[in-house]
N, C-alpha and C. Protein backbone atom coordinates (compact mmCIF):
# COMPACT_ATOMS: atom_id res chain seq x y z
N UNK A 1 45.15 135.38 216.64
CA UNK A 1 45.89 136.58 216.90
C UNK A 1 45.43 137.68 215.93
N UNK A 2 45.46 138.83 216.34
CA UNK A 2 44.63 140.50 215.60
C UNK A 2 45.62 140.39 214.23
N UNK A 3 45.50 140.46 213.61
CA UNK A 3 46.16 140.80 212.32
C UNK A 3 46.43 142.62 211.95
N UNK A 4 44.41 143.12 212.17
CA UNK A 4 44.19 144.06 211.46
C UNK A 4 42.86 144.42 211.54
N UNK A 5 42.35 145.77 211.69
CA UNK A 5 41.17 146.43 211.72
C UNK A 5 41.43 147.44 210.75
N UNK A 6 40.41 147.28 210.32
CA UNK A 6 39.73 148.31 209.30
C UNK A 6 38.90 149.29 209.52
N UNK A 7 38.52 150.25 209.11
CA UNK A 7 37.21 151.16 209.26
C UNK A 7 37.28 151.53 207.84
N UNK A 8 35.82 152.14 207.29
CA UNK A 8 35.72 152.81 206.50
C UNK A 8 33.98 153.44 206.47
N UNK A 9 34.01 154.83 205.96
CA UNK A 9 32.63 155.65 206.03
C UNK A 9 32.63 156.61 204.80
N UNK A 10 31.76 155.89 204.16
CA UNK A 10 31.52 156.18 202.80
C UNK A 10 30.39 157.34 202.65
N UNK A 11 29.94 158.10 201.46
CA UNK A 11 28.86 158.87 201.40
C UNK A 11 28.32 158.47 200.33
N UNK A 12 26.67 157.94 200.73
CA UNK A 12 26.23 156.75 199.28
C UNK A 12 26.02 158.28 198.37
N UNK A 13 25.76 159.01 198.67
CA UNK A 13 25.50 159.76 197.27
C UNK A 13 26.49 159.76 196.20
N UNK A 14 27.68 159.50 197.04
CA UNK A 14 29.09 159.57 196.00
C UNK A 14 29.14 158.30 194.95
N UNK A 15 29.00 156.94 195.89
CA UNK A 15 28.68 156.03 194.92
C UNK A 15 27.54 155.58 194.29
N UNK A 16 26.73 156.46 194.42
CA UNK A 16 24.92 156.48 193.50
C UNK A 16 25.66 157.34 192.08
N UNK A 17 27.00 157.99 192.11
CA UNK A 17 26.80 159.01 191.42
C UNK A 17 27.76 158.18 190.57
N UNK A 18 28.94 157.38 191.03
CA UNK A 18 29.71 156.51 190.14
C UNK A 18 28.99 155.73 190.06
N UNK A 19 28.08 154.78 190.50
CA UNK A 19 27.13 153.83 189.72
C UNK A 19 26.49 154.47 188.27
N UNK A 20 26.37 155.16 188.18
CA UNK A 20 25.13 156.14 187.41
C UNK A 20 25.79 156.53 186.36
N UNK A 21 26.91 157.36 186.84
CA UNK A 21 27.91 157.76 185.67
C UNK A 21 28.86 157.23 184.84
N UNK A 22 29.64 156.19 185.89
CA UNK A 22 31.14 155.65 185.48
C UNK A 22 30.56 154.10 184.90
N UNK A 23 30.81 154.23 183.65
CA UNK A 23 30.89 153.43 182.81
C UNK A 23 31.78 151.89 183.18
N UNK A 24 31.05 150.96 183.58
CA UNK A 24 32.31 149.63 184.34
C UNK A 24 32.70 149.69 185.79
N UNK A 25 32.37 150.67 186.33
CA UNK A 25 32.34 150.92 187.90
C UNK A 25 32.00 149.59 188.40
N UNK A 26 30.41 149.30 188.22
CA UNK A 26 30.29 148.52 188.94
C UNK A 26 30.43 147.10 188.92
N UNK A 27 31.07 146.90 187.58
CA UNK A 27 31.41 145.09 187.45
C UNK A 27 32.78 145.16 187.84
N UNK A 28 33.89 146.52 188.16
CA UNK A 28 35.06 146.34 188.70
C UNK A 28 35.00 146.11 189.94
N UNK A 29 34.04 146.89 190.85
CA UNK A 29 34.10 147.00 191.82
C UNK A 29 33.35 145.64 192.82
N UNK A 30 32.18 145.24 192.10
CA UNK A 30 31.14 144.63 192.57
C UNK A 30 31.12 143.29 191.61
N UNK A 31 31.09 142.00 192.84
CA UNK A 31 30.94 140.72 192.43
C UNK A 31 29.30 140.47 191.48
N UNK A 32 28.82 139.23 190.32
CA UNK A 32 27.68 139.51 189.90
C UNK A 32 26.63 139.38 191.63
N UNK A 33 26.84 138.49 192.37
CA UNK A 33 25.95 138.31 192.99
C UNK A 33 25.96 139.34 194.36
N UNK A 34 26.77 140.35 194.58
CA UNK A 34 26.42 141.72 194.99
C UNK A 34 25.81 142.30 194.08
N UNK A 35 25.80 142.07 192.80
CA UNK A 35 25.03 143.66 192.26
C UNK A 35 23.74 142.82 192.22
N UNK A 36 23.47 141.73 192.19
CA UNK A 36 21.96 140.50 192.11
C UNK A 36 21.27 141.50 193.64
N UNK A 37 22.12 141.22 194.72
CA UNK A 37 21.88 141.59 195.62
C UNK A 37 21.20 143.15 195.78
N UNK A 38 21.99 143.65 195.67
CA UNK A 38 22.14 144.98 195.41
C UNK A 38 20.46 145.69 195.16
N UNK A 39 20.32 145.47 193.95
CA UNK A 39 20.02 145.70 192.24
C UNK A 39 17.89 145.34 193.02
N UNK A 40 17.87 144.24 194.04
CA UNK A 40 16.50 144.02 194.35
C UNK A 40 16.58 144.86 195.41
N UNK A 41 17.22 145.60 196.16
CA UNK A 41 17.04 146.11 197.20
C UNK A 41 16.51 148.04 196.93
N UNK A 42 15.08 148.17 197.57
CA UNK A 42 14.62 149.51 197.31
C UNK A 42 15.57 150.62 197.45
N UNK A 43 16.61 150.80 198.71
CA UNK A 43 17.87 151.59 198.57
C UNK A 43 18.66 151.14 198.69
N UNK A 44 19.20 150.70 196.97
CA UNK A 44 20.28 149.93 196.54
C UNK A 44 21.58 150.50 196.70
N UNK A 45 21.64 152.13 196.91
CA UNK A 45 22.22 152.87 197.20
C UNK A 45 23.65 152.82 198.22
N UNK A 46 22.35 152.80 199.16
CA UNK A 46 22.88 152.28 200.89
C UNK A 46 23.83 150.86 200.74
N UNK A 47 23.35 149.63 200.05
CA UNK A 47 23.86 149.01 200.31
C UNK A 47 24.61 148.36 199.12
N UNK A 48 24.73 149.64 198.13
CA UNK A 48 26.50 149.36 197.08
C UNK A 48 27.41 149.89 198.19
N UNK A 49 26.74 150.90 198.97
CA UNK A 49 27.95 151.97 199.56
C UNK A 49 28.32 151.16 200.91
N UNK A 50 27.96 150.51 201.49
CA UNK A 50 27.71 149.61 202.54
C UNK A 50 29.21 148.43 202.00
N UNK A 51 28.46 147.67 200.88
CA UNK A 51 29.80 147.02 200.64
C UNK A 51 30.89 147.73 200.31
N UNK A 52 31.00 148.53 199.51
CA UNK A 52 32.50 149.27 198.74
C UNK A 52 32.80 149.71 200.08
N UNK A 53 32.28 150.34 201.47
CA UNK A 53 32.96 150.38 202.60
C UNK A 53 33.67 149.14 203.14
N UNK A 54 33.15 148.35 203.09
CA UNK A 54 33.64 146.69 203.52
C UNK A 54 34.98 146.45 203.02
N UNK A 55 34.91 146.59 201.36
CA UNK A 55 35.97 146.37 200.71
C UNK A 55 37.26 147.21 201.10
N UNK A 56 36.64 148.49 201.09
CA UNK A 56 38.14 149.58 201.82
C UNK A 56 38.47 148.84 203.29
N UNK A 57 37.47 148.86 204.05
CA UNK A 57 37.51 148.67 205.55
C UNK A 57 39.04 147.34 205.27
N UNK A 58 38.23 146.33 204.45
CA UNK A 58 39.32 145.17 204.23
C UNK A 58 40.25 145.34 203.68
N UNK A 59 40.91 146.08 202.92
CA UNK A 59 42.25 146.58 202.89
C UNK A 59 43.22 147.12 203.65
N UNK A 60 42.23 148.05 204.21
CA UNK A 60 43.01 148.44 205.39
C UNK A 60 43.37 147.41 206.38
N UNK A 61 42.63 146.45 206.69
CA UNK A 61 42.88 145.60 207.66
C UNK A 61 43.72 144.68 207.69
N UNK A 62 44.14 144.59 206.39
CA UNK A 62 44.86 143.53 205.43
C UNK A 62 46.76 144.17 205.90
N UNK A 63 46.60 145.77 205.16
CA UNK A 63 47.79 146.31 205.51
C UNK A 63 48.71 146.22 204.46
N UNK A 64 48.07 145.78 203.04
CA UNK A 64 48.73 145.67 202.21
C UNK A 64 48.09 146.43 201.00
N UNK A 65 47.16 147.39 201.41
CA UNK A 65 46.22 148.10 200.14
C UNK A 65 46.10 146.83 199.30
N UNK A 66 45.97 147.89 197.75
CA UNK A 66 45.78 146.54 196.46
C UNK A 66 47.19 145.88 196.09
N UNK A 67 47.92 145.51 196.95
CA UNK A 67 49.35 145.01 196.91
C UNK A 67 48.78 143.65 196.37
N UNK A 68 49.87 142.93 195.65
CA UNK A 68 50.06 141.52 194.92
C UNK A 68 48.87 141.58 193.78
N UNK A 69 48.42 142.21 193.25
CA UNK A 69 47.39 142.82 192.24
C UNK A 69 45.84 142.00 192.79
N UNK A 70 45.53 141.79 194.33
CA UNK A 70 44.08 142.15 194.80
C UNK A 70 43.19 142.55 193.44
N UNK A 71 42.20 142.78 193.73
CA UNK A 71 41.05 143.37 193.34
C UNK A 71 40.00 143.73 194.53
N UNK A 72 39.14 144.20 193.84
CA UNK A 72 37.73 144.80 194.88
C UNK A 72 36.73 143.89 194.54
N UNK A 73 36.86 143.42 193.06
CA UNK A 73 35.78 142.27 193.16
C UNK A 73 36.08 141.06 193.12
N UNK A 74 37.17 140.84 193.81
CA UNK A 74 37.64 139.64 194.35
C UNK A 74 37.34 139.41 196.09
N UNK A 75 36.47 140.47 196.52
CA UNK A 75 36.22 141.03 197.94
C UNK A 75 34.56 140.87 197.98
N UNK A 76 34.24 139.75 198.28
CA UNK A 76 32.65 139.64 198.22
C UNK A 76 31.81 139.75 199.04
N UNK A 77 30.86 140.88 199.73
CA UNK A 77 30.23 140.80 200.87
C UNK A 77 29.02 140.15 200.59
N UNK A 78 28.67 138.91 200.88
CA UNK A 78 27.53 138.31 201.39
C UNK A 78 26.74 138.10 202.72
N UNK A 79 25.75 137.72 202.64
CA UNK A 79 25.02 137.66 203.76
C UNK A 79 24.58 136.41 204.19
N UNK A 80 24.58 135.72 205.58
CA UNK A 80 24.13 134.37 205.84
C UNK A 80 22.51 134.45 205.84
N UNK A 81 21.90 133.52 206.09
CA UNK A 81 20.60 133.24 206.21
C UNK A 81 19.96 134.00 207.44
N UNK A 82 20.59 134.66 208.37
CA UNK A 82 20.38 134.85 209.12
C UNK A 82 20.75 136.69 208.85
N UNK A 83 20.84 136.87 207.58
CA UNK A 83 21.31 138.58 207.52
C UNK A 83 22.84 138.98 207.86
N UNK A 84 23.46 138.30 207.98
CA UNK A 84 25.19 138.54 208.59
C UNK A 84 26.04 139.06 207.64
N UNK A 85 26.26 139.82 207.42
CA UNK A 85 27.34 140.00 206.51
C UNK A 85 28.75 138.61 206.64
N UNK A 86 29.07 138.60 205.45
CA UNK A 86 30.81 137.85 205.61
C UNK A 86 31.10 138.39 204.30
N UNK A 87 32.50 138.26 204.52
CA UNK A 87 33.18 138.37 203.29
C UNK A 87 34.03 136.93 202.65
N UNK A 88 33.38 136.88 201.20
CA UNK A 88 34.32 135.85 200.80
C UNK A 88 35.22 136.11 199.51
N UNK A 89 36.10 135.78 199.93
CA UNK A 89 36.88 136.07 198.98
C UNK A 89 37.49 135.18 197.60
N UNK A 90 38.10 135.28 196.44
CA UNK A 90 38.27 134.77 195.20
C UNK A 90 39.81 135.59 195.06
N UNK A 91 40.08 134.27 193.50
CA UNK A 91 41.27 134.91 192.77
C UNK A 91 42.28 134.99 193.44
N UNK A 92 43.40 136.13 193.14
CA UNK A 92 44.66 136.26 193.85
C UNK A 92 44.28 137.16 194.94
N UNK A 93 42.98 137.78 195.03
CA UNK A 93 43.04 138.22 196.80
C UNK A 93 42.73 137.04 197.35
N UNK A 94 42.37 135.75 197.83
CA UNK A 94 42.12 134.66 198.24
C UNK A 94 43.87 134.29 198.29
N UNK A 95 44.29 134.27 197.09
CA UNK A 95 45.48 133.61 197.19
C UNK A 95 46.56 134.44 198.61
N UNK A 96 46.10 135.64 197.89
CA UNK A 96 47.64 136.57 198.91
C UNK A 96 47.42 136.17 200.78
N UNK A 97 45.99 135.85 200.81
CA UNK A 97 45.25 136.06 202.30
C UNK A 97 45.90 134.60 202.50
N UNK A 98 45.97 133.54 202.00
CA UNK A 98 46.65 131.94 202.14
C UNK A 98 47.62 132.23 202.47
N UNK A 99 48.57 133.24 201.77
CA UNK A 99 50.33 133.05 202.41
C UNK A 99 50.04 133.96 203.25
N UNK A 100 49.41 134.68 203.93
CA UNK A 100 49.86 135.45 205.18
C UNK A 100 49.05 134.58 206.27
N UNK A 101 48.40 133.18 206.37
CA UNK A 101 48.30 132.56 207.37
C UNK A 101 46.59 133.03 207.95
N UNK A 102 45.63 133.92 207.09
CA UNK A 102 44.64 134.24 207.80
C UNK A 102 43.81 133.37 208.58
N UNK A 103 42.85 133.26 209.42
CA UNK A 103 42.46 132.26 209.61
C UNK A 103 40.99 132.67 209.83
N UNK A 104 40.42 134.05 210.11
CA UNK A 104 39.27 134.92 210.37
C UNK A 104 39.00 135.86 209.90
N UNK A 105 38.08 136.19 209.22
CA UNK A 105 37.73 137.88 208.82
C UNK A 105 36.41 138.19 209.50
N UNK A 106 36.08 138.85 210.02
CA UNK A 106 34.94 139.33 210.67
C UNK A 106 34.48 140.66 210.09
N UNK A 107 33.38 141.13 209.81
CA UNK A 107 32.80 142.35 209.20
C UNK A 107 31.42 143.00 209.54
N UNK A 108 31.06 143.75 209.85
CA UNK A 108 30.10 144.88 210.07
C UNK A 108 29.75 145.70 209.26
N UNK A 109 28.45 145.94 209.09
CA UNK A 109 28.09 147.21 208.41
C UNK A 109 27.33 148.08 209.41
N UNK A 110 26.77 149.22 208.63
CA UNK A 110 25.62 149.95 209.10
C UNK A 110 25.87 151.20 207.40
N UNK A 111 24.67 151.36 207.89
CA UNK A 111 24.22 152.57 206.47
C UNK A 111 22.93 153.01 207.22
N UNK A 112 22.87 154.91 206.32
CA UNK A 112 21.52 155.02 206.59
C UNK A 112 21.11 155.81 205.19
N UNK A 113 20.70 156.87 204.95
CA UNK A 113 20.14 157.08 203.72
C UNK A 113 21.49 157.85 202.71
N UNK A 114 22.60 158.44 204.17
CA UNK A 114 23.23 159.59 203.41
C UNK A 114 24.92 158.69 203.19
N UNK A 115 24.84 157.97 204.41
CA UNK A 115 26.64 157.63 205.26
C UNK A 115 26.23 155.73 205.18
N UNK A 116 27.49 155.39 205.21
CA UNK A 116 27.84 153.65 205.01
C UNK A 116 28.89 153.49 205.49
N UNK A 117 29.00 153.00 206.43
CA UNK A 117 30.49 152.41 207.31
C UNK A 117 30.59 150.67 207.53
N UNK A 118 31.64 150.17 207.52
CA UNK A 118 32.31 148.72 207.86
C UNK A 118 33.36 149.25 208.40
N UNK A 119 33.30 148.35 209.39
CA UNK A 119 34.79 147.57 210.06
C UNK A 119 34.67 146.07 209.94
N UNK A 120 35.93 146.11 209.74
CA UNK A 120 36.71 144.72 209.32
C UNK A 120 37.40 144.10 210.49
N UNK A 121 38.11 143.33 210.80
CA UNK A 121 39.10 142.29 211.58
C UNK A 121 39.58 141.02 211.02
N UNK A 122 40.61 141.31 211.11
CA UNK A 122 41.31 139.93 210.51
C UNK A 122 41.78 139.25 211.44
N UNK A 123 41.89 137.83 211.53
CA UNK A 123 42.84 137.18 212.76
C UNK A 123 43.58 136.26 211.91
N UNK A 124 44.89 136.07 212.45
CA UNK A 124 46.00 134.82 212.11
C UNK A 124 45.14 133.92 212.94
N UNK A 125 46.02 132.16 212.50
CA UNK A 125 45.49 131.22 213.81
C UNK A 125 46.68 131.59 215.03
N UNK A 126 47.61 131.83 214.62
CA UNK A 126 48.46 132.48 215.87
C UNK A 126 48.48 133.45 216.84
């Protein structure tokens, strides 16, 4: 059963500019093995801004913002062998997603040099 959709459309210049500037940005925001990720990729840009969309997208979808004290880097976008995005999650965002019964998260990206969007979906097993 739908829980929740997300969207979110980011502008990587904005987060090229908090990577760059803001001091701890990115170990709050970003798991180590997103920024591993990240960090080898030629426009690393695109795809910090790519996840931190994911992460909003998944809040929203959630319906609870950073309610039960979440985090963002408790929100991990990885990729299967096959290039897929998923999100896995840790900590007390893992925990809060157990008592509301989740049973699916599904996620999307796209980015191009300027813009970064995800949508999210959550499903109950109900």
């Amino acid at each position: 059963m739908l829980k929740g959709v997300g969207t979110d459309l980011v502008d990587v210049e904005r987060i090229a500019q908090k990577l760059i500037k803001s001091n701890g940005f990115k170990e709050m925001v970003f798991s180590e093995r997103e920024i591993t990720y990240c960090e080898l990729k030629t426009n690393k840009f695109e795809h910090y801004a790519a996840r931190f969309a994911a992460k909003e997208a998944f809040f929203k979808a959630l319906g609870t913002g950073w309610a039960d004290h979440t985090s963002f880097n408790e929100v991990e976008v990885i990729n299967d062998l096959l290039g897929k995005p998923e999100l896995v999650l840790t900590g007390q965002t893992q925990k809060t997603l157990s008592r509301q019964g989740i049973a699916k998260i599904l996620v999307s990206l796209s980015h191009t040099k300027s813009m970064a969007s995800a949508v999210v979906i959550i499903e109950t097993a109900e």
